[in-house]
PDB file of N, CA and C in Angstrom:
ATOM      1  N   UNK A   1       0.854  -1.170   0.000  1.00  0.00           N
ATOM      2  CA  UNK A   1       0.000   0.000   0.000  1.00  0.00           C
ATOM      3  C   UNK A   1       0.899   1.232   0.000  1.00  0.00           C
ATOM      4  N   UNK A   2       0.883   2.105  -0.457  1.00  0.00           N
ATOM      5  CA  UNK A   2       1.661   3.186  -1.055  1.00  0.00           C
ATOM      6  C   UNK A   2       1.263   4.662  -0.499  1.00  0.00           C
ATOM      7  N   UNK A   3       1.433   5.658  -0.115  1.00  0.00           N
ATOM      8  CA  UNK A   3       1.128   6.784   0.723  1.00  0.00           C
ATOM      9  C   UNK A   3       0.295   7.605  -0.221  1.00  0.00           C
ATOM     10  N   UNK A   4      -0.556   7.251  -1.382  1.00  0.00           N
ATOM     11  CA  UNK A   4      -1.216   8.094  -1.998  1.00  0.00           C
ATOM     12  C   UNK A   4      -3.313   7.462  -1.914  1.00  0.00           C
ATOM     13  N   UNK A   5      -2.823   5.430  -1.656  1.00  0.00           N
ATOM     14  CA  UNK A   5      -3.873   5.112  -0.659  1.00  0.00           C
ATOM     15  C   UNK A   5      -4.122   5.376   0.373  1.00  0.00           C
ATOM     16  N   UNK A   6      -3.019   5.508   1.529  1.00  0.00           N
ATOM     17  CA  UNK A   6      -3.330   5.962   2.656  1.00  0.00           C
ATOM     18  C   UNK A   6      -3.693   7.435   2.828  1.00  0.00           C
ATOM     19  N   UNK A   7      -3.382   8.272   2.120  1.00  0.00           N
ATOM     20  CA  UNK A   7      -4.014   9.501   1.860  1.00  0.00           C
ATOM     21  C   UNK A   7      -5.401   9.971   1.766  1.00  0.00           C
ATOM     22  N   UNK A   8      -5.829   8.653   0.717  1.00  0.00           N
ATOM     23  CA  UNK A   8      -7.111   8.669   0.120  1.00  0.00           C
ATOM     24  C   UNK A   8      -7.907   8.410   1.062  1.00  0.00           C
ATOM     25  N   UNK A   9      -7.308   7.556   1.860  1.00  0.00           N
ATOM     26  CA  UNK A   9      -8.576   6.782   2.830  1.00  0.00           C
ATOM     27  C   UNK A   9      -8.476   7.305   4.410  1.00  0.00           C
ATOM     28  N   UNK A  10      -7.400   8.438   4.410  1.00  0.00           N
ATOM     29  CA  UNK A  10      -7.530   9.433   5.557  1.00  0.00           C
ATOM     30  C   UNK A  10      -8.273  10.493   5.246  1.00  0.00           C
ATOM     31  N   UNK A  11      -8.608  11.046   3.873  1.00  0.00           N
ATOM     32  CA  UNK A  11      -9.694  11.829   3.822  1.00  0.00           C
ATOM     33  C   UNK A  11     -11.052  11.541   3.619  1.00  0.00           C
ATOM     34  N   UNK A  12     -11.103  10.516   3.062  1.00  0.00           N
ATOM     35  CA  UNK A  12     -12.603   9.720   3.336  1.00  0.00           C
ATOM     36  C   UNK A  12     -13.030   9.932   4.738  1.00  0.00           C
ATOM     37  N   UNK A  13     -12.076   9.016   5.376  1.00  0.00           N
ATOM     38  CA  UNK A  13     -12.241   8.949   6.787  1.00  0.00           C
ATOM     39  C   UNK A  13     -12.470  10.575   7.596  1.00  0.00           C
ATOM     40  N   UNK A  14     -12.033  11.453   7.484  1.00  0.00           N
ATOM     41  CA  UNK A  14     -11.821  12.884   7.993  1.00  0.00           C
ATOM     42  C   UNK A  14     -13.416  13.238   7.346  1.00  0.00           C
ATOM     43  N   UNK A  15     -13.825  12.737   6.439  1.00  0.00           N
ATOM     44  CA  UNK A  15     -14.991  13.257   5.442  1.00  0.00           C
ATOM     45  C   UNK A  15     -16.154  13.071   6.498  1.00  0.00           C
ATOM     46  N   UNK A  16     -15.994  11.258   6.979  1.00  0.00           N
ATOM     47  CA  UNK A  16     -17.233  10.710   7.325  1.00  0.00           C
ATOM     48  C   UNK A  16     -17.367  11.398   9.126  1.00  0.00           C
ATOM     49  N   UNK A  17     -16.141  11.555   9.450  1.00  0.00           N
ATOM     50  CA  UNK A  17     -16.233  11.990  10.987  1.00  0.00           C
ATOM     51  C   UNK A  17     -16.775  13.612  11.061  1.00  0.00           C
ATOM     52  N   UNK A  18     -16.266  14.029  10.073  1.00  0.00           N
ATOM     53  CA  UNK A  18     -16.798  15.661  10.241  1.00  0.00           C
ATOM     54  C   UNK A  18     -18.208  16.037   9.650  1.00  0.00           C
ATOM     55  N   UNK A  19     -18.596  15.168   8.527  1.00  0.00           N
ATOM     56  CA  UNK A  19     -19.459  15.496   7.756  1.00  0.00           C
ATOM     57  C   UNK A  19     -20.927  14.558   8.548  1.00  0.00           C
ATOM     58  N   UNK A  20     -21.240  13.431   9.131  1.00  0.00           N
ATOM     59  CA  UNK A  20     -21.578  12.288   9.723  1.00  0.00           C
ATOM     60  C   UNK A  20     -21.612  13.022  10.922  1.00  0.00           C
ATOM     61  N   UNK A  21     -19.971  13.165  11.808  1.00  0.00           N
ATOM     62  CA  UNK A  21     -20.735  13.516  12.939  1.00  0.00           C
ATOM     63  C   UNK A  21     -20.701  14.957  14.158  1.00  0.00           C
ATOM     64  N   UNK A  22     -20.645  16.087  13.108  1.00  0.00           N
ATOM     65  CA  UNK A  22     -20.884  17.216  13.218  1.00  0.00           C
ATOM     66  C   UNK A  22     -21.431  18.246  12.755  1.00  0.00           C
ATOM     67  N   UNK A  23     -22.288  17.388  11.498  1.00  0.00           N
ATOM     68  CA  UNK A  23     -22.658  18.317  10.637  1.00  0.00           C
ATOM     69  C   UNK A  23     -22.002  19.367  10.080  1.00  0.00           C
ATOM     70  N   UNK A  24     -20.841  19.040   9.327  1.00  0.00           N
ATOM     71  CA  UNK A  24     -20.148  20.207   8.726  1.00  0.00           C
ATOM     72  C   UNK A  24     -20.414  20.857   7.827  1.00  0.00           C
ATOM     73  N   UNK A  25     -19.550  22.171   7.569  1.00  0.00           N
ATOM     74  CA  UNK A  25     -20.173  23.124   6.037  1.00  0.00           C
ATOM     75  C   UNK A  25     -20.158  22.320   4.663  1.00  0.00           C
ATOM     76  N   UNK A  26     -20.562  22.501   3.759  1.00  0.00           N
ATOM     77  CA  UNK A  26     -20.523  21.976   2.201  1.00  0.00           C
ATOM     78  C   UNK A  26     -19.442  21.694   1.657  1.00  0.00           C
ATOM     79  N   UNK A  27     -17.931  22.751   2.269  1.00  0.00           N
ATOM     80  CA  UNK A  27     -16.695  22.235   1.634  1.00  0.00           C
ATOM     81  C   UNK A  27     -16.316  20.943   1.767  1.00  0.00           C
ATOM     82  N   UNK A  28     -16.785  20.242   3.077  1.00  0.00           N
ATOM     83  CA  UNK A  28     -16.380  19.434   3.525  1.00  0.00           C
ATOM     84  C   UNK A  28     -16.421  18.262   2.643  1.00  0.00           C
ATOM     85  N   UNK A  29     -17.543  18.131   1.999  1.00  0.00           N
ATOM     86  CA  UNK A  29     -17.511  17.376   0.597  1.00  0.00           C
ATOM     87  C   UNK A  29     -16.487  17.108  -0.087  1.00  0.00           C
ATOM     88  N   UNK A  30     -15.729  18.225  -0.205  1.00  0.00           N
ATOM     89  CA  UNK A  30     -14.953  18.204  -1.258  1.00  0.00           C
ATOM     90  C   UNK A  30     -13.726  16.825  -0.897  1.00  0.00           C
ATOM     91  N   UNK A  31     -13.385  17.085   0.667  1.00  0.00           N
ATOM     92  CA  UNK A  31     -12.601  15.793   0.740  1.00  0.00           C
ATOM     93  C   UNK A  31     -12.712  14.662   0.350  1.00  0.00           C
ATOM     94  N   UNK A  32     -14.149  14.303   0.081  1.00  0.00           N
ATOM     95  CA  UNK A  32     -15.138  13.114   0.032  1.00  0.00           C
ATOM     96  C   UNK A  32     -14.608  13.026  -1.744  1.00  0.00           C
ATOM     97  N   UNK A  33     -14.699  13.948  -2.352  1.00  0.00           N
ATOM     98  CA  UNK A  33     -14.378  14.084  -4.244  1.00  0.00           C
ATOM     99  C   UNK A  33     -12.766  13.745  -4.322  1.00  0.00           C
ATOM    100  N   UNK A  34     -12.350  14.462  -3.296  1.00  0.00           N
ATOM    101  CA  UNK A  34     -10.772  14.195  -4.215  1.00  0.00           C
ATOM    102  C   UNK A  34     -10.589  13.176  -3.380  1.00  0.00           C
ATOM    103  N   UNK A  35     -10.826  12.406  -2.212  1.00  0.00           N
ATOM    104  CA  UNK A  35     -10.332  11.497  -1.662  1.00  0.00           C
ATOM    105  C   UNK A  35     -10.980  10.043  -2.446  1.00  0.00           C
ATOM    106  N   UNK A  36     -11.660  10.095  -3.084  1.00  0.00           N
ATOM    107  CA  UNK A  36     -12.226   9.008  -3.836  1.00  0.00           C
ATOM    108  C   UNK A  36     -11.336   9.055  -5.235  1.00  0.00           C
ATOM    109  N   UNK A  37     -11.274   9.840  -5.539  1.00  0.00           N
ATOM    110  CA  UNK A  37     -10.619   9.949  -6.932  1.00  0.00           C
ATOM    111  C   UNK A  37      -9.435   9.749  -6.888  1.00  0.00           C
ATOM    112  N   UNK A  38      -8.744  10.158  -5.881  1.00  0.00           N
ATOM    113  CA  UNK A  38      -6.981   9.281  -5.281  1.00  0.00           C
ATOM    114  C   UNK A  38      -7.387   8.528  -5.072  1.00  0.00           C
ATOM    115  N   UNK A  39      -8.162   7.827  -4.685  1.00  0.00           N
ATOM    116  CA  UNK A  39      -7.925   6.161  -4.657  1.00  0.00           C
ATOM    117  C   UNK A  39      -8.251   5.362  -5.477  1.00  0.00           C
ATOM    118  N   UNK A  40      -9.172   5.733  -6.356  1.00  0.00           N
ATOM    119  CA  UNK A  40      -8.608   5.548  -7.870  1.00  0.00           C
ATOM    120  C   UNK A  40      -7.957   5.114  -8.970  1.00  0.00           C
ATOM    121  N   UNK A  41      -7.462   6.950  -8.724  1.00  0.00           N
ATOM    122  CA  UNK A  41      -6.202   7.171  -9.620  1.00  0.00           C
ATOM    123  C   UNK A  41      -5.239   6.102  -8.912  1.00  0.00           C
ATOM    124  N   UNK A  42      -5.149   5.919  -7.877  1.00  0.00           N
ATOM    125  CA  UNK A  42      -3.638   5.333  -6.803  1.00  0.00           C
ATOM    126  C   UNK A  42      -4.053   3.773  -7.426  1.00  0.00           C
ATOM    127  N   UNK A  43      -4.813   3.252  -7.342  1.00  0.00           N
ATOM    128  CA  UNK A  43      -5.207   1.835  -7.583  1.00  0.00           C
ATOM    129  C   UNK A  43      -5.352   1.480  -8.984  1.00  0.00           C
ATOM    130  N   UNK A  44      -5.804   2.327  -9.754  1.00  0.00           N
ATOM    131  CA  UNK A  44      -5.360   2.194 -11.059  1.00  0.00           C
ATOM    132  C   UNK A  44      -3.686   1.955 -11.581  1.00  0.00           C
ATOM    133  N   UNK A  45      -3.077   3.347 -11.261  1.00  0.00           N
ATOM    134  CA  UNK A  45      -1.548   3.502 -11.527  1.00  0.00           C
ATOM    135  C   UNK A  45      -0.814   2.150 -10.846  1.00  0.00           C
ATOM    136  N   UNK A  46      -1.468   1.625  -9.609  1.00  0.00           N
ATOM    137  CA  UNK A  46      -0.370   0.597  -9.384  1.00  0.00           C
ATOM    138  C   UNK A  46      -1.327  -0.853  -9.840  1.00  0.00           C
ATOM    139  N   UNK A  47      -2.250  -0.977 -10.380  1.00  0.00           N
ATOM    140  CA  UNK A  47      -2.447  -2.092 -11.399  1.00  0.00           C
ATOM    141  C   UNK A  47      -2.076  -1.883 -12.618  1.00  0.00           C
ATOM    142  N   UNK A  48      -1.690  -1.118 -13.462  1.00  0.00           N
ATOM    143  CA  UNK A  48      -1.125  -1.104 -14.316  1.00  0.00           C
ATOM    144  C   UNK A  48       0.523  -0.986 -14.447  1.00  0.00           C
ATOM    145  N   UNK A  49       0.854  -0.408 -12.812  1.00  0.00           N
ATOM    146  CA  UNK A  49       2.443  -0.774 -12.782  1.00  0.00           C
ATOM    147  C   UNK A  49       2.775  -2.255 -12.603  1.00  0.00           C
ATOM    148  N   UNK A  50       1.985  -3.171 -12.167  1.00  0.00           N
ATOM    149  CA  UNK A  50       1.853  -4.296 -11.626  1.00  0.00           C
ATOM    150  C   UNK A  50       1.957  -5.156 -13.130  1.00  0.00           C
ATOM    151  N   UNK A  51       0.695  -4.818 -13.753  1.00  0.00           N
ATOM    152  CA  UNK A  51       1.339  -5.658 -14.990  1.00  0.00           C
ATOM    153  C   UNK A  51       2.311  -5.212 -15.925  1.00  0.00           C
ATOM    154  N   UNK A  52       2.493  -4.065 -15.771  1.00  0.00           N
ATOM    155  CA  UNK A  52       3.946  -3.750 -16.770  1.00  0.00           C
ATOM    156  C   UNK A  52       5.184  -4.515 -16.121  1.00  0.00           C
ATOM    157  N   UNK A  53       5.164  -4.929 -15.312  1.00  0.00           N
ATOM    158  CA  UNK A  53       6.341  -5.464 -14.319  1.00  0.00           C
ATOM    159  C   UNK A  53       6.534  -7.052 -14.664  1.00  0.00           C
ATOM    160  N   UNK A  54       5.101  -7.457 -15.176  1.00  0.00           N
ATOM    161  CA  UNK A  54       4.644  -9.110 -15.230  1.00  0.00           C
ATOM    162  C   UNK A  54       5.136  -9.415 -16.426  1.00  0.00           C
ATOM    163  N   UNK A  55       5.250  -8.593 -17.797  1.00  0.00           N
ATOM    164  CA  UNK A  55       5.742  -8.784 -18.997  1.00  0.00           C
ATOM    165  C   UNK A  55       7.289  -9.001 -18.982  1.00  0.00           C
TER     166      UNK A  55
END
């Protein structure tokens, strides 16, 4: 696991505690957008590094 998953899934996580259980402002979303999309992008890039490696 690589520090651009663990990234991803510390802002998810930061998303669901603030947004879940404090009712936060609307930006707060936004962690929820880019933290999904790094994980992703992160899980994509290392399945495709994975099989470039297998050839």
């Amino acid at each position: 696991m690589d520090l651009g998953i663990l990234g991803a899934l510390a802002l998810i996580v930061i998303w669901a505690v603030v947004a879940l259980g404090f009712n936060g402002p609307g930006w707060i979303h936004l962690l929820l957008t880019v933290g999904i999309a790094t994980l992703i992008w992160r899980v994509a890039a290392r399945t495709n590094a994975s099989k470039g490696k297998r050839q």
